[in-house]
C-alpha atoms as a PDB file:
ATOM      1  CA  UNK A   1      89.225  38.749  25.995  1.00  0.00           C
ATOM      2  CA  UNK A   2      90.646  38.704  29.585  1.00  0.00           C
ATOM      3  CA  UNK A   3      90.986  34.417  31.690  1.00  0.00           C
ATOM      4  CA  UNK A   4      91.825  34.028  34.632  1.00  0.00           C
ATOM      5  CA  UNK A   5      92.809  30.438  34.912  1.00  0.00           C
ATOM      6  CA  UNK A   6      93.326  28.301  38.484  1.00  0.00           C
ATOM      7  CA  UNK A   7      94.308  24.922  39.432  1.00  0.00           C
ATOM      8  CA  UNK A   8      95.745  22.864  41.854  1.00  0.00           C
ATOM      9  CA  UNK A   9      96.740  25.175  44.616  1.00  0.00           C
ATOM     10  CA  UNK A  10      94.785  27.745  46.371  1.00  0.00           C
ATOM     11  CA  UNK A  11      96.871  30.940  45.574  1.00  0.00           C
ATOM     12  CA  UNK A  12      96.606  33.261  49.175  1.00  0.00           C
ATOM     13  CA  UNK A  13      98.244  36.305  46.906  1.00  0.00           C
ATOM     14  CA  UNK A  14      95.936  36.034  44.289  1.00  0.00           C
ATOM     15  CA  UNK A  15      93.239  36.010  46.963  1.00  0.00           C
ATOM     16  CA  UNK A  16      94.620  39.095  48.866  1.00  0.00           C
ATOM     17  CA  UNK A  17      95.027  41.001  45.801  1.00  0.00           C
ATOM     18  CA  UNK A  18      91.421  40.755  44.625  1.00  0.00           C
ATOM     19  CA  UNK A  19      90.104  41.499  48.024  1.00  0.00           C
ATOM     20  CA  UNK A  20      92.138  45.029  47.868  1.00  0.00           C
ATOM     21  CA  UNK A  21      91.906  45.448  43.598  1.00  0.00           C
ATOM     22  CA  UNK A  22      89.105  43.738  43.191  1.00  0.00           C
ATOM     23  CA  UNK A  23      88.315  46.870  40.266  1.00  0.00           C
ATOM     24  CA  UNK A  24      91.743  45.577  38.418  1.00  0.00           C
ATOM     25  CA  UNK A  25      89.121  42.558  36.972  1.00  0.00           C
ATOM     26  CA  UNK A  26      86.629  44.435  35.934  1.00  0.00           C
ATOM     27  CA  UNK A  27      87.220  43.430  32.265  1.00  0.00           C
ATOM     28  CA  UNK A  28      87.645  40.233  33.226  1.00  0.00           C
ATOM     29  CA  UNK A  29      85.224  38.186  31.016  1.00  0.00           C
ATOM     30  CA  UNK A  30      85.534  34.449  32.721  1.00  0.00           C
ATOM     31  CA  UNK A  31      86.768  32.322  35.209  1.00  0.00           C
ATOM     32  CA  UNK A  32      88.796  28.607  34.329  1.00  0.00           C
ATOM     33  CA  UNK A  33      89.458  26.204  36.845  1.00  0.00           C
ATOM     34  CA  UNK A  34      91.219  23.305  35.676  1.00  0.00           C
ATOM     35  CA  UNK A  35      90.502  21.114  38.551  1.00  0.00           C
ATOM     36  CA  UNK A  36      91.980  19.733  41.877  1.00  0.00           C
ATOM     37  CA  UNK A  37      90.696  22.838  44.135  1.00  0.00           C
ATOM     38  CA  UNK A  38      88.768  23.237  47.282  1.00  0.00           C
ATOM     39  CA  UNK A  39      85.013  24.310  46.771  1.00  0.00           C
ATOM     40  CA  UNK A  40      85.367  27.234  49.471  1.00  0.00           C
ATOM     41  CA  UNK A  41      88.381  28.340  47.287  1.00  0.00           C
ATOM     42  CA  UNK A  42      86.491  28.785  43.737  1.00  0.00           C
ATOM     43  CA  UNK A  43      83.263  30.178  45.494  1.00  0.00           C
ATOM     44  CA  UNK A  44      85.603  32.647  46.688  1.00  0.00           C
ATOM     45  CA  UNK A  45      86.970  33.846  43.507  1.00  0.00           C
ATOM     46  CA  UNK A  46      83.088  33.243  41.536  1.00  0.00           C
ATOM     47  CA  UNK A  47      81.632  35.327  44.477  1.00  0.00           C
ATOM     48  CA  UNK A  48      84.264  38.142  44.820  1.00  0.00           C
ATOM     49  CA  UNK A  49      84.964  38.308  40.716  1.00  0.00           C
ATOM     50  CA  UNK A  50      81.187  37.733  39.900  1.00  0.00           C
ATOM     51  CA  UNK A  51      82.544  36.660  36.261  1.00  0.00           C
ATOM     52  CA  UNK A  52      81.476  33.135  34.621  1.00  0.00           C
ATOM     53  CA  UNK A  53      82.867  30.547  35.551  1.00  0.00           C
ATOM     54  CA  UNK A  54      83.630  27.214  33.700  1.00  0.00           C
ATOM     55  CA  UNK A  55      85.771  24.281  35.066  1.00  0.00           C
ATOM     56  CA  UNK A  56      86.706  20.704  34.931  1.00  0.00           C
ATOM     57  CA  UNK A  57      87.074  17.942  38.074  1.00  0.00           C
ATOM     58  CA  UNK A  58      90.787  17.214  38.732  1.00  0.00           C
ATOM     59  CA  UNK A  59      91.354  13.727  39.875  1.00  0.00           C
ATOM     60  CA  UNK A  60      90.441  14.330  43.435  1.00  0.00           C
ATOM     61  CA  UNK A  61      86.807  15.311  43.576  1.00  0.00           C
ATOM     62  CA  UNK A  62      87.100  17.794  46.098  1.00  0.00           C
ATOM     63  CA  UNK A  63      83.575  19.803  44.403  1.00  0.00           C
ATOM     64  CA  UNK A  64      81.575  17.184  45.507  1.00  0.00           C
ATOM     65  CA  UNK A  65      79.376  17.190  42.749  1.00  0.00           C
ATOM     66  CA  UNK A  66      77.292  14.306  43.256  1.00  0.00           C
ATOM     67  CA  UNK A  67      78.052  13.214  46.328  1.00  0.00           C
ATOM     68  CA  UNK A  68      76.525  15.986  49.007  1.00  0.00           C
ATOM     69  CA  UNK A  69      73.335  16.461  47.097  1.00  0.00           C
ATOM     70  CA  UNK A  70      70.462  16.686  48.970  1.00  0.00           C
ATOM     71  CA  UNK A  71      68.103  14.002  48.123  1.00  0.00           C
ATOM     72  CA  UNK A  72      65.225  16.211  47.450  1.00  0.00           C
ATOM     73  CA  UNK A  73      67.840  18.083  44.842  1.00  0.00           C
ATOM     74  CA  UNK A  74      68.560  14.571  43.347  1.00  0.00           C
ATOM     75  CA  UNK A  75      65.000  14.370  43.255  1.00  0.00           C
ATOM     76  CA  UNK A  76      64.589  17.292  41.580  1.00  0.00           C
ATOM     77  CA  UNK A  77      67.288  16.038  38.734  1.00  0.00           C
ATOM     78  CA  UNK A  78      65.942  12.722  38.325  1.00  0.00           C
ATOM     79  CA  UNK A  79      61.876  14.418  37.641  1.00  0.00           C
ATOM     80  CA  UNK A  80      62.841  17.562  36.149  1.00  0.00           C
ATOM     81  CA  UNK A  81      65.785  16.891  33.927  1.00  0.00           C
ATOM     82  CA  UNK A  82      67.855  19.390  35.995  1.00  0.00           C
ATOM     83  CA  UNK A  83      71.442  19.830  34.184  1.00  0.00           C
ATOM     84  CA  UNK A  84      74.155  18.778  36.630  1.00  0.00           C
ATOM     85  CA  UNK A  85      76.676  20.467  34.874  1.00  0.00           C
ATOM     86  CA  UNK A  86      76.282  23.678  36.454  1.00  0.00           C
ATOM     87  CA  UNK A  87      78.224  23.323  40.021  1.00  0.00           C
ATOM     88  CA  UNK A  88      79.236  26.429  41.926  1.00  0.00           C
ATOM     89  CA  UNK A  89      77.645  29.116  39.465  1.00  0.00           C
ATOM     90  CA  UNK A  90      79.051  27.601  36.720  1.00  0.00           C
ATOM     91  CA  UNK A  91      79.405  25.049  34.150  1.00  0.00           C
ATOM     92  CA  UNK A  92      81.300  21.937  34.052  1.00  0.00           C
ATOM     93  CA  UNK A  93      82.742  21.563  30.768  1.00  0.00           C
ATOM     94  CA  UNK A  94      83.749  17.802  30.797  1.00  0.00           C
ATOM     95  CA  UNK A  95      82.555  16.488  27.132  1.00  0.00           C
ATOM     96  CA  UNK A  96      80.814  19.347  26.495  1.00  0.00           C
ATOM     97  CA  UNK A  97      80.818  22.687  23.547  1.00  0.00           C
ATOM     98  CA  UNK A  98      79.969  25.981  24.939  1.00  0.00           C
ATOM     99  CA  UNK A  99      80.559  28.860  23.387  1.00  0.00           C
ATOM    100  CA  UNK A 100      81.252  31.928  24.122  1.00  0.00           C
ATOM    101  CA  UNK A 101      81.107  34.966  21.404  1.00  0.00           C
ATOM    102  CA  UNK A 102      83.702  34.009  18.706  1.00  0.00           C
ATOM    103  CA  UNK A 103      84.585  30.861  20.618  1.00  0.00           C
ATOM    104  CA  UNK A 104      84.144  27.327  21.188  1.00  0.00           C
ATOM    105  CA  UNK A 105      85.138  25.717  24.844  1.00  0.00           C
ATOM    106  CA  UNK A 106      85.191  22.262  25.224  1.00  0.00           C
ATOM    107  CA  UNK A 107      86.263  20.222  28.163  1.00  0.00           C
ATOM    108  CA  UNK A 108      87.758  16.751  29.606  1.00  0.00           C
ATOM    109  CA  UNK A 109      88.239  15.909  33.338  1.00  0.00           C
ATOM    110  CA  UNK A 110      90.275  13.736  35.125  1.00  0.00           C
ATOM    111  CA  UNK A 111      93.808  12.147  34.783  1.00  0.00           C
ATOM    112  CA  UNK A 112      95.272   8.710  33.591  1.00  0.00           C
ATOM    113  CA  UNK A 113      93.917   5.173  35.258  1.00  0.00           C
ATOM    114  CA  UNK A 114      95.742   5.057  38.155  1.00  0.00           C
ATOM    115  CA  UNK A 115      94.148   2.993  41.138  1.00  0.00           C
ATOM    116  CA  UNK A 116      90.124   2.874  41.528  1.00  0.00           C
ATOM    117  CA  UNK A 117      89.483   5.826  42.420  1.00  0.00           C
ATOM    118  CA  UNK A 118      87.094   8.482  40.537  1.00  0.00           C
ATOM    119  CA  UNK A 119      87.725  10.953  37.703  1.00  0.00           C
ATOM    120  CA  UNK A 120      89.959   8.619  36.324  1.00  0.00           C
ATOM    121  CA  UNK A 121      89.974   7.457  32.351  1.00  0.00           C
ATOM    122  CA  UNK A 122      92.326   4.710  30.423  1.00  0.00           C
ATOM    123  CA  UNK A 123      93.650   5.697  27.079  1.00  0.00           C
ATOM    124  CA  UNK A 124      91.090   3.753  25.447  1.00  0.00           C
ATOM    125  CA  UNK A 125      87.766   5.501  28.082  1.00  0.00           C
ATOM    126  CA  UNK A 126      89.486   9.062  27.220  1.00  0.00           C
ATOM    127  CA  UNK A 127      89.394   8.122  23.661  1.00  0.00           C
ATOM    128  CA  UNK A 128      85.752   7.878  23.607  1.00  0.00           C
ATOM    129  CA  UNK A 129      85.171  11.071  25.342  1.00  0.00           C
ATOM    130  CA  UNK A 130      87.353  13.018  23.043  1.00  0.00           C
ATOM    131  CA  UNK A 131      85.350  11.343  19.934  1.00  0.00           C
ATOM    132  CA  UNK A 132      82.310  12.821  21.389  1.00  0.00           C
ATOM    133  CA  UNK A 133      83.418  16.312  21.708  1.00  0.00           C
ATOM    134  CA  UNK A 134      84.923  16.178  18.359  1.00  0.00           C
ATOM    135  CA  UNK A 135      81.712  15.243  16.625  1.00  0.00           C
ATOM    136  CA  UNK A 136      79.826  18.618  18.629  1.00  0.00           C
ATOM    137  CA  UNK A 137      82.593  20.898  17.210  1.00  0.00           C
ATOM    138  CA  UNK A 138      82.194  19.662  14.056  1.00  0.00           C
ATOM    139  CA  UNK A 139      78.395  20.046  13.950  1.00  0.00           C
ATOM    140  CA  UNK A 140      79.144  23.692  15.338  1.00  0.00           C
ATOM    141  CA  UNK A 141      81.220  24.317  12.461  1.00  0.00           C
ATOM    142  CA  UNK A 142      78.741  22.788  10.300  1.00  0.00           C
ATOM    143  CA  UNK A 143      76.321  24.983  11.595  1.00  0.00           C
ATOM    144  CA  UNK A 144      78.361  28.231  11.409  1.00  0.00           C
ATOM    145  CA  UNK A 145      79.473  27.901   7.541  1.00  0.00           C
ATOM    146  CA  UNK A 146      75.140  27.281   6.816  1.00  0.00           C
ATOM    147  CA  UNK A 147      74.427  30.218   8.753  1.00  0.00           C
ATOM    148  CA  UNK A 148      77.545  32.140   7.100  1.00  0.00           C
ATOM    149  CA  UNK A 149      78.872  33.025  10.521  1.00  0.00           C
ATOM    150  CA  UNK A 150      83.132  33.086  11.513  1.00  0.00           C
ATOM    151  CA  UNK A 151      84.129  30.012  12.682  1.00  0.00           C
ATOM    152  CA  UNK A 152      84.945  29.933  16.017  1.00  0.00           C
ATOM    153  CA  UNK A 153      88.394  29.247  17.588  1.00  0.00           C
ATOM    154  CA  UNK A 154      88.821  26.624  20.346  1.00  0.00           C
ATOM    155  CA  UNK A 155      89.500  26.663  23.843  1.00  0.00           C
ATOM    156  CA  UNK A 156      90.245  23.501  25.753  1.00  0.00           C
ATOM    157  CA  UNK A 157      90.453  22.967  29.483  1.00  0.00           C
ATOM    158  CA  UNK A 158      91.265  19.513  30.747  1.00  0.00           C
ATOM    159  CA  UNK A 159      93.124  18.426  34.161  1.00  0.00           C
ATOM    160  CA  UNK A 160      95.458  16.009  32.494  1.00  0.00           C
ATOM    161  CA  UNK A 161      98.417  17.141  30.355  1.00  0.00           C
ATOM    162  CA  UNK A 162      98.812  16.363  26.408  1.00  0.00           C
ATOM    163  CA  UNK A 163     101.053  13.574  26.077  1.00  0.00           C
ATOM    164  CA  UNK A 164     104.427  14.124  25.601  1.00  0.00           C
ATOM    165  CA  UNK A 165     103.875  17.814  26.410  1.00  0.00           C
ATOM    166  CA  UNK A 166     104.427  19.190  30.116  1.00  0.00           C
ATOM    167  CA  UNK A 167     103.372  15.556  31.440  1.00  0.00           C
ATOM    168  CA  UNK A 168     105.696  12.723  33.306  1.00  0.00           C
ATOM    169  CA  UNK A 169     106.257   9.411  32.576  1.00  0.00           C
ATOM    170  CA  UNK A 170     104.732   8.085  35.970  1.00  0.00           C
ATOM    171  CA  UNK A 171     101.188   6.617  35.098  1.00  0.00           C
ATOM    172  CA  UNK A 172      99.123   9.164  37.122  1.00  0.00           C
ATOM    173  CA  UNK A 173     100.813  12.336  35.771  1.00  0.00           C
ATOM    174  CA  UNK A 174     101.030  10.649  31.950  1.00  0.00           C
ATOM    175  CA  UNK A 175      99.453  12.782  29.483  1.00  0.00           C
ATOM    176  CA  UNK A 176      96.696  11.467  26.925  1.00  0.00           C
ATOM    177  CA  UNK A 177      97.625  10.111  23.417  1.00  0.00           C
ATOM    178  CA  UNK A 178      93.734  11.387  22.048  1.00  0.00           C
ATOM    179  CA  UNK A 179      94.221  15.016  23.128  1.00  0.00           C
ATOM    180  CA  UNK A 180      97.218  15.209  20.925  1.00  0.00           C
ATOM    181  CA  UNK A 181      95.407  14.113  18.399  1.00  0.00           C
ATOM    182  CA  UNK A 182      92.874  16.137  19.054  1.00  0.00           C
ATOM    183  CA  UNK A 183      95.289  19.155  19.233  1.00  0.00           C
ATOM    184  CA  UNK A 184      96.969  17.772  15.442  1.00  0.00           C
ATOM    185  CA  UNK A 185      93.280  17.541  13.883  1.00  0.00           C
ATOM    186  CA  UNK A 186      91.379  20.624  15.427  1.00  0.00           C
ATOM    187  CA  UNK A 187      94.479  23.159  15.937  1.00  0.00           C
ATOM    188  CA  UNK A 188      92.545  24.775  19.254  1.00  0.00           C
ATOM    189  CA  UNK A 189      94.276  28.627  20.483  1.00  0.00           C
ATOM    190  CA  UNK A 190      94.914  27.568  23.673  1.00  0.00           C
ATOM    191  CA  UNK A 191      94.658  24.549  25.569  1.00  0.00           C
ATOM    192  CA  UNK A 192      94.817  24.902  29.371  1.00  0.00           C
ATOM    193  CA  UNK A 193      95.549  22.158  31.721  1.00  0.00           C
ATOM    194  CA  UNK A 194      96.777  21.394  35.177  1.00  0.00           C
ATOM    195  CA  UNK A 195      97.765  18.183  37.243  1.00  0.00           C
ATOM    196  CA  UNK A 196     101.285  18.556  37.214  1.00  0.00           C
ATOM    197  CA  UNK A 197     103.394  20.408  40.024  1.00  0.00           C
ATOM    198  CA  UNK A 198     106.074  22.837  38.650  1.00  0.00           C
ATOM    199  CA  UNK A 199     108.810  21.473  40.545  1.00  0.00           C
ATOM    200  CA  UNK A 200     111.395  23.797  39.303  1.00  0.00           C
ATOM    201  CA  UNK A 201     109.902  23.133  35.534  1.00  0.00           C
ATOM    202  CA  UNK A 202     108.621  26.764  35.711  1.00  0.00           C
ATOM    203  CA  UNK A 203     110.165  27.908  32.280  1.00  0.00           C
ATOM    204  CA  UNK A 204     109.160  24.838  30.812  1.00  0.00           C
ATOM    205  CA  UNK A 205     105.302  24.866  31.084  1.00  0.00           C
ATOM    206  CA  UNK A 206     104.222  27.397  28.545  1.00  0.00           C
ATOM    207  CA  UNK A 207     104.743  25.731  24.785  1.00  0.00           C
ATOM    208  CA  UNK A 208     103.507  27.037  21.684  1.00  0.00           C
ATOM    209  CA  UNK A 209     102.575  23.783  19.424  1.00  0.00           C
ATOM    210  CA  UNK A 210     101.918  24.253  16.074  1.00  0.00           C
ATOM    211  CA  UNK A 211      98.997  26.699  16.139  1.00  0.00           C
ATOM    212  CA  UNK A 212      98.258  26.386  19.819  1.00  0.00           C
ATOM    213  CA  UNK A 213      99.588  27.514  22.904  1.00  0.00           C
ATOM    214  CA  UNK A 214      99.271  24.898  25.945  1.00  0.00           C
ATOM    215  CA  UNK A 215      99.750  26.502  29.759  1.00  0.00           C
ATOM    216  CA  UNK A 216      99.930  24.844  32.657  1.00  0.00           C
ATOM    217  CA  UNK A 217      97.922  26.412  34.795  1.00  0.00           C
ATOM    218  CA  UNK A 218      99.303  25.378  37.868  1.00  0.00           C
ATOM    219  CA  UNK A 219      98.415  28.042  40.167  1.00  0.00           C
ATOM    220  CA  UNK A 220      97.136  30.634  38.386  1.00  0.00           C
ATOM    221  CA  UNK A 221      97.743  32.602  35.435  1.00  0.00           C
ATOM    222  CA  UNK A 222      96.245  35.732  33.798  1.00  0.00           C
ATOM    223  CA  UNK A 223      95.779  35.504  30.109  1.00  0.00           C
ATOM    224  CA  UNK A 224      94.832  38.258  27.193  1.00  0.00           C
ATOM    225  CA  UNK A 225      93.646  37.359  23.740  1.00  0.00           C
ATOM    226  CA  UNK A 226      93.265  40.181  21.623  1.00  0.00           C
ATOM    227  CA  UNK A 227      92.953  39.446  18.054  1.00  0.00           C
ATOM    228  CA  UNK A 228      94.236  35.630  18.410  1.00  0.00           C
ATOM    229  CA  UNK A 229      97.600  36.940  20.167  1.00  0.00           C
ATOM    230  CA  UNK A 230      97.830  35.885  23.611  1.00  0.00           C
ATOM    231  CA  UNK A 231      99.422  37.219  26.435  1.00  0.00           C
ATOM    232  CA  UNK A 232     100.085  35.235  29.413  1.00  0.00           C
ATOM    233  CA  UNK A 233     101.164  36.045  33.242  1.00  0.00           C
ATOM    234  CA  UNK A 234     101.322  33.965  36.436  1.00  0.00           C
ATOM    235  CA  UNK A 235     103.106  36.851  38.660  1.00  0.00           C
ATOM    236  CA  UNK A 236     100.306  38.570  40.386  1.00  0.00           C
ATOM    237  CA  UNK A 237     103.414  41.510  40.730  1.00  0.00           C
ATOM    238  CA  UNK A 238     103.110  42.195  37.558  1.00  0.00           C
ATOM    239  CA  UNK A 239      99.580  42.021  37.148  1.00  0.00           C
ATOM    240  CA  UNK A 240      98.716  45.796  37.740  1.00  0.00           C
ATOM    241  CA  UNK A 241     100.671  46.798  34.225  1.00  0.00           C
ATOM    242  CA  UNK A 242      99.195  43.817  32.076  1.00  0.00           C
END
């Protein structure tokens, strides 16, 4: 299985390469943003890839989910049950299971409490999110051992960092105590996340924890799983021989 992962900054090499090799993706399978870019900038790559696409908000809502609807749209929704969770040809993940052949993919927006603004979760409002998601993965798995079927390996995409892994101490860039617990109890393949800046951490924002390997997306970055070994590149030099 072939990811192509994106946050935080619109990548102009990334862009120019799949306008001239746009064939290089054709076994691409999906699409991750993991928040905190500009709508024209993920129609772009959903449009020119024509791949799934699943993503979480960053902690500026710059997809404008709610906000720019059209109020016969939101009238639509409110009569009709509409799901809002697909934005942009895709879905948003945010406390939410999808899967995806052999694999679960769960979701959680947003960064630490840091000033009023939106997208934003305490410790204890994160908490309560993460409880939900954890209760749908275990029904999955429920449901796969009945119907005798491989359980499925996890995939998390959140804007926020794990604490104590890849995050700072300042409040906004602070990492959540409930997804490490999350990533102790349900030992998940890969956890993607974005929010913070390299900064010259490059070398430092790749880290295999226990069972699971947590990128920083920052950027972008290509990633292979074949057979639960993954492969991972952000140099779009590099990309033709990957």
């Amino acid at each position: 299985m072939k990811i192509l992962a994106v946050s935080d900054k619109e990548d102009t090499k990334l862009q120019d390469f799949i306008l001239k090799k746009s064939a290089a993706f054709k076994d691409l399978d999906f699409i991750i943003s993991c928040g905190d870019l500009a709508k024209n900038y993920l129609e772009f790559l959903v449009d020119s890839l024509q791949k799934e696409f699943f993503f979480v908000e960053g902690n500026h809502p710059l997809l404008n989910r709610y906000e720019n609807k059209h109020y016969l749209d939101k009238l639509v929704t409110k009569v009709y049950g509409k799901d809002e969770h697909f934005v942009l040809g895709g879905v948003n993940l945010h406390s939410r299971l999808e899967i995806y052949g052999d694999y679960i993919l769960v979701g959680f927006e947003g960064s630490m409490k840091y000033n009023p603004g939106k997208f934003q979760f305490s410790e204890k409002e994160m908490t309560a999110v993460v409880k939900r998601v954890e209760k749908k993965i275990r029904i999955q798995n429920m449901l796969d051992f009945v119907l005798r079927r491989k359980k499925k390996k996890i995939i998390v995409v959140s804007h926020a960092p794990i604490a104590g892994i890849h995050d700072k101490e300042d409040l906004c860039h602070r990492g959540f105590k409930s997804f490490r617990r999350f990533l102790k109890k349900f030992k998940p393949l890969i956890w993607f996340h974005g929010h913070v800046h390299y900064e010259g951490q490059m070398n430092d924002q790749i880290s295999k924890i226990d069972d699971t390997l947590v990128v920083n997306v920052y950027g972008f970055h290509i990633v292979n799983i074949v057979n639960d070994k993954i492969e991972v590149i952000s140099n779009i030099k590099n990309f033709s021989s990957f």
